[in-house]
PDB file of N, CA and C in Angstrom:
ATOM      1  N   UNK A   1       0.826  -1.183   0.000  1.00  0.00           N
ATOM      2  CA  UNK A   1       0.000   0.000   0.000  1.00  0.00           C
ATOM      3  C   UNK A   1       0.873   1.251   0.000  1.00  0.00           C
ATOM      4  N   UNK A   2       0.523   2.101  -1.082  1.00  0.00           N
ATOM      5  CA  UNK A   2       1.105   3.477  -0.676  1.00  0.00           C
ATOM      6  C   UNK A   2       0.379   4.730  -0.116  1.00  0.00           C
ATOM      7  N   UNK A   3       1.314   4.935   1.256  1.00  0.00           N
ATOM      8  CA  UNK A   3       0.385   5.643   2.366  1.00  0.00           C
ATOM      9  C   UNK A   3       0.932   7.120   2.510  1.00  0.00           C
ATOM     10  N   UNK A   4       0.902   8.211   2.689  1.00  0.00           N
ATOM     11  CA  UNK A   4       1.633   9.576   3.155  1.00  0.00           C
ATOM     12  C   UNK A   4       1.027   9.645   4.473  1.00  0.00           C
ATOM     13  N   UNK A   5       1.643  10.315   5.192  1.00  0.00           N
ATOM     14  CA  UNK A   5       1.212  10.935   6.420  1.00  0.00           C
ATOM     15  C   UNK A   5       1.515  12.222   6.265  1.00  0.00           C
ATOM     16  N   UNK A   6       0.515  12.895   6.947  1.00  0.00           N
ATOM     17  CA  UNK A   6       0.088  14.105   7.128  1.00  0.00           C
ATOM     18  C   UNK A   6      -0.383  15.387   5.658  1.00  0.00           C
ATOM     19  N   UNK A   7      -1.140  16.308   5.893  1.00  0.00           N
ATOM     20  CA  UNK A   7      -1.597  17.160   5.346  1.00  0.00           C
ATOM     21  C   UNK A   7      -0.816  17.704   4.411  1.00  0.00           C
ATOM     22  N   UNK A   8       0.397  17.937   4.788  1.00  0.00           N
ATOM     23  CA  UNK A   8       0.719  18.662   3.795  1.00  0.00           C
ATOM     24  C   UNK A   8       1.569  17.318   2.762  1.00  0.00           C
ATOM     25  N   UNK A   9       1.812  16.409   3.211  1.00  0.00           N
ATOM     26  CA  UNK A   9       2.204  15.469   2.156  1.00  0.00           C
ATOM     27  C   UNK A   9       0.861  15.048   1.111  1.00  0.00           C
ATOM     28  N   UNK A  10       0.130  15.005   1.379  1.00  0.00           N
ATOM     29  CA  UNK A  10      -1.009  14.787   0.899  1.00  0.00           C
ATOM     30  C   UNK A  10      -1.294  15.808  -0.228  1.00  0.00           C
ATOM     31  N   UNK A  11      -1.214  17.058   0.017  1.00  0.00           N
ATOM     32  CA  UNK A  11      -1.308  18.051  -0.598  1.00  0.00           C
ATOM     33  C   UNK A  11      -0.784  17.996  -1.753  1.00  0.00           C
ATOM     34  N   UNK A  12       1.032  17.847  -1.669  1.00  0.00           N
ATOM     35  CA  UNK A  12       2.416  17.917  -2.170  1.00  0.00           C
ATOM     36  C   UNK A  12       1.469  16.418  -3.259  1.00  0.00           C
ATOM     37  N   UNK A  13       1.193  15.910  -2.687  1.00  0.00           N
ATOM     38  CA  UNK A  13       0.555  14.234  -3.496  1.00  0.00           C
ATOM     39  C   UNK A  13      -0.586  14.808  -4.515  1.00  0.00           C
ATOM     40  N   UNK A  14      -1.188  15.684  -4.472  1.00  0.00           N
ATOM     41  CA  UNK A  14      -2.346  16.280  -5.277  1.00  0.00           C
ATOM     42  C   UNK A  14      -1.826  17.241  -6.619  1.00  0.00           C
ATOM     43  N   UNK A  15      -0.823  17.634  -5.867  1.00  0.00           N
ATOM     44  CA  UNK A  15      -0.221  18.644  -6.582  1.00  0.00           C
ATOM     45  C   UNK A  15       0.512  18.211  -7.927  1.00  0.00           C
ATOM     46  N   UNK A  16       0.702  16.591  -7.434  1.00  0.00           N
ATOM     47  CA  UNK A  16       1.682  15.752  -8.390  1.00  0.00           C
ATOM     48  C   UNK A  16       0.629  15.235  -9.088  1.00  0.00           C
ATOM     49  N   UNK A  17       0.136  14.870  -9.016  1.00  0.00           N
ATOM     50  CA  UNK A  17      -0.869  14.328  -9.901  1.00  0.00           C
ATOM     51  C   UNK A  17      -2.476  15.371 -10.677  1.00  0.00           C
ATOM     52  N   UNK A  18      -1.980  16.525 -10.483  1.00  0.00           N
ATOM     53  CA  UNK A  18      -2.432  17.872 -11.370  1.00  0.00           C
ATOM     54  C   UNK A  18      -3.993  18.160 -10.544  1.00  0.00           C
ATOM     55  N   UNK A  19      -4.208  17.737  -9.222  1.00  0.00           N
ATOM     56  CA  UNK A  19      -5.315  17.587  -8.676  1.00  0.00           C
ATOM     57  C   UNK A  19      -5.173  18.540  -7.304  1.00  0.00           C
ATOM     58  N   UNK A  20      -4.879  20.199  -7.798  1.00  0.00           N
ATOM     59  CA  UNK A  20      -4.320  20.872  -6.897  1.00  0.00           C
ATOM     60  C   UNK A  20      -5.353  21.140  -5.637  1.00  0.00           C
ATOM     61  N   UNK A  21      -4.925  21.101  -4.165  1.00  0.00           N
ATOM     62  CA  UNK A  21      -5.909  21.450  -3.207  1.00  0.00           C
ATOM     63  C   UNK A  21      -5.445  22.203  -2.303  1.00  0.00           C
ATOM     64  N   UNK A  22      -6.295  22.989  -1.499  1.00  0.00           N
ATOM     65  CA  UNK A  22      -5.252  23.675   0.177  1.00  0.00           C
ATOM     66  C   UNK A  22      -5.321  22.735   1.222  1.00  0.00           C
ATOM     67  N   UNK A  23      -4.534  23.232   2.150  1.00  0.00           N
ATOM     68  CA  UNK A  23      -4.766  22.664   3.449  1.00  0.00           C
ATOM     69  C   UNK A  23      -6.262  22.952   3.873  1.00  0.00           C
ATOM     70  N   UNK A  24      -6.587  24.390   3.923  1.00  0.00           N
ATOM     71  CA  UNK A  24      -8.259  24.596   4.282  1.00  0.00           C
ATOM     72  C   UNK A  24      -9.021  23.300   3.937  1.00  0.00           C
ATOM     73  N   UNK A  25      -9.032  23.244   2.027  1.00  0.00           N
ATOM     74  CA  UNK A  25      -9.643  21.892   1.454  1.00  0.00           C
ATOM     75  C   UNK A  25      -9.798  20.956   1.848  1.00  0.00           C
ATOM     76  N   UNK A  26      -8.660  20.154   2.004  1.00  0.00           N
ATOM     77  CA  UNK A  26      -7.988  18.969   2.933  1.00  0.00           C
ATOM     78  C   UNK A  26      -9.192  18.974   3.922  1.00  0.00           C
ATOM     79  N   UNK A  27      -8.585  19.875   4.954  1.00  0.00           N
ATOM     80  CA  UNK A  27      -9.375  19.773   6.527  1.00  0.00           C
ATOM     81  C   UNK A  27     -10.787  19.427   6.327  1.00  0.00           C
ATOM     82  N   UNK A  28     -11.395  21.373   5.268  1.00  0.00           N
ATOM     83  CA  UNK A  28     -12.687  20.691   5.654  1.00  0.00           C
ATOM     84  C   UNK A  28     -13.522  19.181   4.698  1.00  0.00           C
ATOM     85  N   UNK A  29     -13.000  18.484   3.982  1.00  0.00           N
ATOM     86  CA  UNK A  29     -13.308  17.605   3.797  1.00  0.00           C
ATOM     87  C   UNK A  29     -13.086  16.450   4.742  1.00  0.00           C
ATOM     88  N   UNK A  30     -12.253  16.374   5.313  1.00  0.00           N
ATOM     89  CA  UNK A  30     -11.847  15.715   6.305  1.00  0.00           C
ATOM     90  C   UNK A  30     -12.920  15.673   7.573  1.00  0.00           C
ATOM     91  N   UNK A  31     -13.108  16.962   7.987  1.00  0.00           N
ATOM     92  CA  UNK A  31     -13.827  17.097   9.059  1.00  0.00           C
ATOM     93  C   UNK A  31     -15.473  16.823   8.420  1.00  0.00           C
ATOM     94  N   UNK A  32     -15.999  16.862   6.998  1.00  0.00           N
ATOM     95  CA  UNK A  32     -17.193  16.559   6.279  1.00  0.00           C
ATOM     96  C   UNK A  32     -17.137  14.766   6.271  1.00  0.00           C
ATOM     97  N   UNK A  33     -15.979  14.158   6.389  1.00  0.00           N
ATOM     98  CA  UNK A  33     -15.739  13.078   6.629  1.00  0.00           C
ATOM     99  C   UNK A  33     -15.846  12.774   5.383  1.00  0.00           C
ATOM    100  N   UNK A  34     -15.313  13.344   3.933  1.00  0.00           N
ATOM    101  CA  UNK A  34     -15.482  12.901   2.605  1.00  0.00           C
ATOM    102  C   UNK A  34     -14.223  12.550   2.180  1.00  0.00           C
ATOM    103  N   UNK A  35     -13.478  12.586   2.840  1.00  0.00           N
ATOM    104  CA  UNK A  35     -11.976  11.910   1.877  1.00  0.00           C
ATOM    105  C   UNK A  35     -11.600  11.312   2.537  1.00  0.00           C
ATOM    106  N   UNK A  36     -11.146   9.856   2.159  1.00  0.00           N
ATOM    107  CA  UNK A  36     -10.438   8.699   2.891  1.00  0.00           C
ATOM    108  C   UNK A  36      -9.208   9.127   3.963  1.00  0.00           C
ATOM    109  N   UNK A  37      -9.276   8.390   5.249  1.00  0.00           N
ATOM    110  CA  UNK A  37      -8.091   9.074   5.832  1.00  0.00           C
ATOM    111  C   UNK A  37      -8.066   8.478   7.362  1.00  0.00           C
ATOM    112  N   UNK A  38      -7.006   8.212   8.136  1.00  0.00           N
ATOM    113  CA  UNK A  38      -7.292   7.370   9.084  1.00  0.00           C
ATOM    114  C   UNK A  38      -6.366   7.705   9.900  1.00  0.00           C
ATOM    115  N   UNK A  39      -6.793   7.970  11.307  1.00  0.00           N
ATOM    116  CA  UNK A  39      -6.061   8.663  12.445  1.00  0.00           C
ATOM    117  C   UNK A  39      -5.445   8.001  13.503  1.00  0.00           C
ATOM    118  N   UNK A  40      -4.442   7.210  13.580  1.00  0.00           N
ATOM    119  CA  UNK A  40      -4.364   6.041  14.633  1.00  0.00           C
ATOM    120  C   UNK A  40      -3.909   6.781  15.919  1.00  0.00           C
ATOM    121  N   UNK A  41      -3.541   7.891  15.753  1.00  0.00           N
ATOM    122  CA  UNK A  41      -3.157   8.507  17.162  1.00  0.00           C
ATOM    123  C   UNK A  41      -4.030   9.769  16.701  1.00  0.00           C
ATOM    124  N   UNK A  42      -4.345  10.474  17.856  1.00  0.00           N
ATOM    125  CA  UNK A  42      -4.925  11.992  17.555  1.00  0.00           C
ATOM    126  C   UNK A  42      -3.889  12.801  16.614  1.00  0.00           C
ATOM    127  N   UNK A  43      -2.932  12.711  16.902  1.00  0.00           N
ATOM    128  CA  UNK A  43      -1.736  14.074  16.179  1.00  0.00           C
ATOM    129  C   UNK A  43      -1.218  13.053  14.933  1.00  0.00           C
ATOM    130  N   UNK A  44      -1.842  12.091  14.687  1.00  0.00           N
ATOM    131  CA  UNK A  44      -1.497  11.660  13.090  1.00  0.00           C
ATOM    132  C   UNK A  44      -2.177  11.132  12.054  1.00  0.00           C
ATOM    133  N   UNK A  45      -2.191  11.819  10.839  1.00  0.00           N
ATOM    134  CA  UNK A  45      -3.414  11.476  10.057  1.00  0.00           C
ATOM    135  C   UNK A  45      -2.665  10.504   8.853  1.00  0.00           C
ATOM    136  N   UNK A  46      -3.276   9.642   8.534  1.00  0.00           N
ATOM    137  CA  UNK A  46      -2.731   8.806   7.202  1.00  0.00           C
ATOM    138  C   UNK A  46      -3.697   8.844   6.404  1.00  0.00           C
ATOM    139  N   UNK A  47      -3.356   8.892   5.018  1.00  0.00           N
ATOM    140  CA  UNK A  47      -3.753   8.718   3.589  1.00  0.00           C
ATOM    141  C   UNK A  47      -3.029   7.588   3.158  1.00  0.00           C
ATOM    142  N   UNK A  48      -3.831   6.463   2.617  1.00  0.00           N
ATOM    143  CA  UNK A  48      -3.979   5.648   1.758  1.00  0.00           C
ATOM    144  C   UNK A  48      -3.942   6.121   0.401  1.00  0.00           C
ATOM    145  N   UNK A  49      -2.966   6.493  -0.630  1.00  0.00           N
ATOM    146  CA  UNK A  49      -2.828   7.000  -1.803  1.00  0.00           C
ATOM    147  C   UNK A  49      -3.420   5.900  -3.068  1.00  0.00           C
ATOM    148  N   UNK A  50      -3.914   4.860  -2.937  1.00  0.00           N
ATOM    149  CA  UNK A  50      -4.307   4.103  -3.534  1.00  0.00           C
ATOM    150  C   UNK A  50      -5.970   4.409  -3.600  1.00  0.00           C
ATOM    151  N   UNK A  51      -6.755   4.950  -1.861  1.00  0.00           N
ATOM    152  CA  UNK A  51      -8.006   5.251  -2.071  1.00  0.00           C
ATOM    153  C   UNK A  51      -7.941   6.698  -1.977  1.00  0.00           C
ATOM    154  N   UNK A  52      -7.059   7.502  -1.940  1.00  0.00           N
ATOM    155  CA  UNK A  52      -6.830   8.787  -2.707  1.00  0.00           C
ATOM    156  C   UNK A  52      -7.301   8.995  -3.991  1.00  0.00           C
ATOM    157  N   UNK A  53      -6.302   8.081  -4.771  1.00  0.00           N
ATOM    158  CA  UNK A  53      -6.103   7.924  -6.248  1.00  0.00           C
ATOM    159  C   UNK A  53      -7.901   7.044  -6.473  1.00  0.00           C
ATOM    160  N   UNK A  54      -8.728   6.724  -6.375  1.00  0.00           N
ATOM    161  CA  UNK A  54      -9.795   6.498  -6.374  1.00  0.00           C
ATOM    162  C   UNK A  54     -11.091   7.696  -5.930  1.00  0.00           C
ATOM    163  N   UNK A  55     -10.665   8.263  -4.867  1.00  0.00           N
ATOM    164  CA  UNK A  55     -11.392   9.171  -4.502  1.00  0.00           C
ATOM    165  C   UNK A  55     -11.939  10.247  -5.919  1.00  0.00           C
ATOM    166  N   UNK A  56     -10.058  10.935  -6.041  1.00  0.00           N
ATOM    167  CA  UNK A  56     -10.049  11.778  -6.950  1.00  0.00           C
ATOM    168  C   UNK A  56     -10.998  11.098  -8.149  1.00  0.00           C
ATOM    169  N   UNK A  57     -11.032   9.989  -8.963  1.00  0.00           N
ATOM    170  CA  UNK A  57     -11.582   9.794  -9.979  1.00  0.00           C
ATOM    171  C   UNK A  57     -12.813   9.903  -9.959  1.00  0.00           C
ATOM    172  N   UNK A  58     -13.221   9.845  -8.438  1.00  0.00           N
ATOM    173  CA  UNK A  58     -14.668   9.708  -7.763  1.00  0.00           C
ATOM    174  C   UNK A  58     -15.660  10.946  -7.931  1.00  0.00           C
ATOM    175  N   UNK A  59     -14.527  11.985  -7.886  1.00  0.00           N
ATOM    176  CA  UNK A  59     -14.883  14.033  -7.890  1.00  0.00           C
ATOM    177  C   UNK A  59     -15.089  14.098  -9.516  1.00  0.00           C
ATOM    178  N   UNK A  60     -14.137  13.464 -10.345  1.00  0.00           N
ATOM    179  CA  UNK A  60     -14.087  14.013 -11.305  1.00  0.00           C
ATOM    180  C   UNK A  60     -15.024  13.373 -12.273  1.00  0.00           C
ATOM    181  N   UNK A  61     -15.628  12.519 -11.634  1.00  0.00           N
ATOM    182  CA  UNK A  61     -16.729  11.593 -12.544  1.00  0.00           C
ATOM    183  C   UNK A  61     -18.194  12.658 -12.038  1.00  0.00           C
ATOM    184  N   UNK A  62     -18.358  12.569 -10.672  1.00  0.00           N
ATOM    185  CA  UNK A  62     -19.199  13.527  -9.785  1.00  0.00           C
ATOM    186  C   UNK A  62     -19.057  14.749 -11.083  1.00  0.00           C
ATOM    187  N   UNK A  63     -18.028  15.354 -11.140  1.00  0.00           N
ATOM    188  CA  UNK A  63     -18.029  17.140 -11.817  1.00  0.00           C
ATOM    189  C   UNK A  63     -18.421  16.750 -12.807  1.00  0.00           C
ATOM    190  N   UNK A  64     -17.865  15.724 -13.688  1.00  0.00           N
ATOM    191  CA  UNK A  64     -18.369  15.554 -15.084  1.00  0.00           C
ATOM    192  C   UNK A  64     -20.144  15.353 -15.531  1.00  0.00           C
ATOM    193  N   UNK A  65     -20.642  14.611 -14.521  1.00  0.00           N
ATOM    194  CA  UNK A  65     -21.725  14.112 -14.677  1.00  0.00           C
ATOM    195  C   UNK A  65     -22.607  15.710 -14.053  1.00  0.00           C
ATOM    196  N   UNK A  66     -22.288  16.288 -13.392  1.00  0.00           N
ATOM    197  CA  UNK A  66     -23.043  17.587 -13.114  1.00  0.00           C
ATOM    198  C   UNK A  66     -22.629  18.731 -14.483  1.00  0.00           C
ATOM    199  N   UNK A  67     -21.663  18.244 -15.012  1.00  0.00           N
ATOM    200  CA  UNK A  67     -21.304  19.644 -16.168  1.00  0.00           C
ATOM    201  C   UNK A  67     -20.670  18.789 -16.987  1.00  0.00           C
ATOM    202  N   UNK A  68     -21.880  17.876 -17.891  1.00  0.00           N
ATOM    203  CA  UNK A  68     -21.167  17.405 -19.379  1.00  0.00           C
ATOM    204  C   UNK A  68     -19.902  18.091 -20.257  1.00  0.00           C
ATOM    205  N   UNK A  69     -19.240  19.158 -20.185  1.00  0.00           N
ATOM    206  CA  UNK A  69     -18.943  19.648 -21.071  1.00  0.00           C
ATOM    207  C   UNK A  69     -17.169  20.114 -20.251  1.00  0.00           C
ATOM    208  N   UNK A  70     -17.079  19.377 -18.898  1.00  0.00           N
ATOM    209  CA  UNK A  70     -16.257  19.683 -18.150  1.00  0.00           C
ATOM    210  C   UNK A  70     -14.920  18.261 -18.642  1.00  0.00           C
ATOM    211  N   UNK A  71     -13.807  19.070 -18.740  1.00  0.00           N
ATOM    212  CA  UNK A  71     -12.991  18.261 -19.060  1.00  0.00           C
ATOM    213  C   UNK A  71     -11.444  17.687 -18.073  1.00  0.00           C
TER     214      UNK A  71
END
């Protein structure tokens, strides 16, 4: 499994794969409980980049299907 820890690696991970976000973003999805992510201690958050990399396809199918014409 490929995993990052913490926010801003995650970010730096979005950024690479042309799927730019903020930290704000991050959080409040996080705290909406919409993006995969798993806290085994309070002060550490992990991403699963495998259901990352799923998520994202997840938004962009979501955007497409609300705005046919979105590429």
């Amino acid at each position: 499994m490929r995993k990052v820890q913490g926010v801003k690696r995650l970010i730096a991970y979005f950024d690479s794969v042309n799927y730019p976000m903020t930290e704000s973003d991050v959080m409040n999805l996080m705290s909406q409980k919409q993006i995969p992510h798993t806290s085994p201690l309070n002060t550490i958050l992990i991403f699963d980049l495998n259901h990352i990399d799923w998520w994202i396809k997840e938004q962009k199918k979501a955007k497409y299907s609300q705005n046919p014409t979105f590429k």
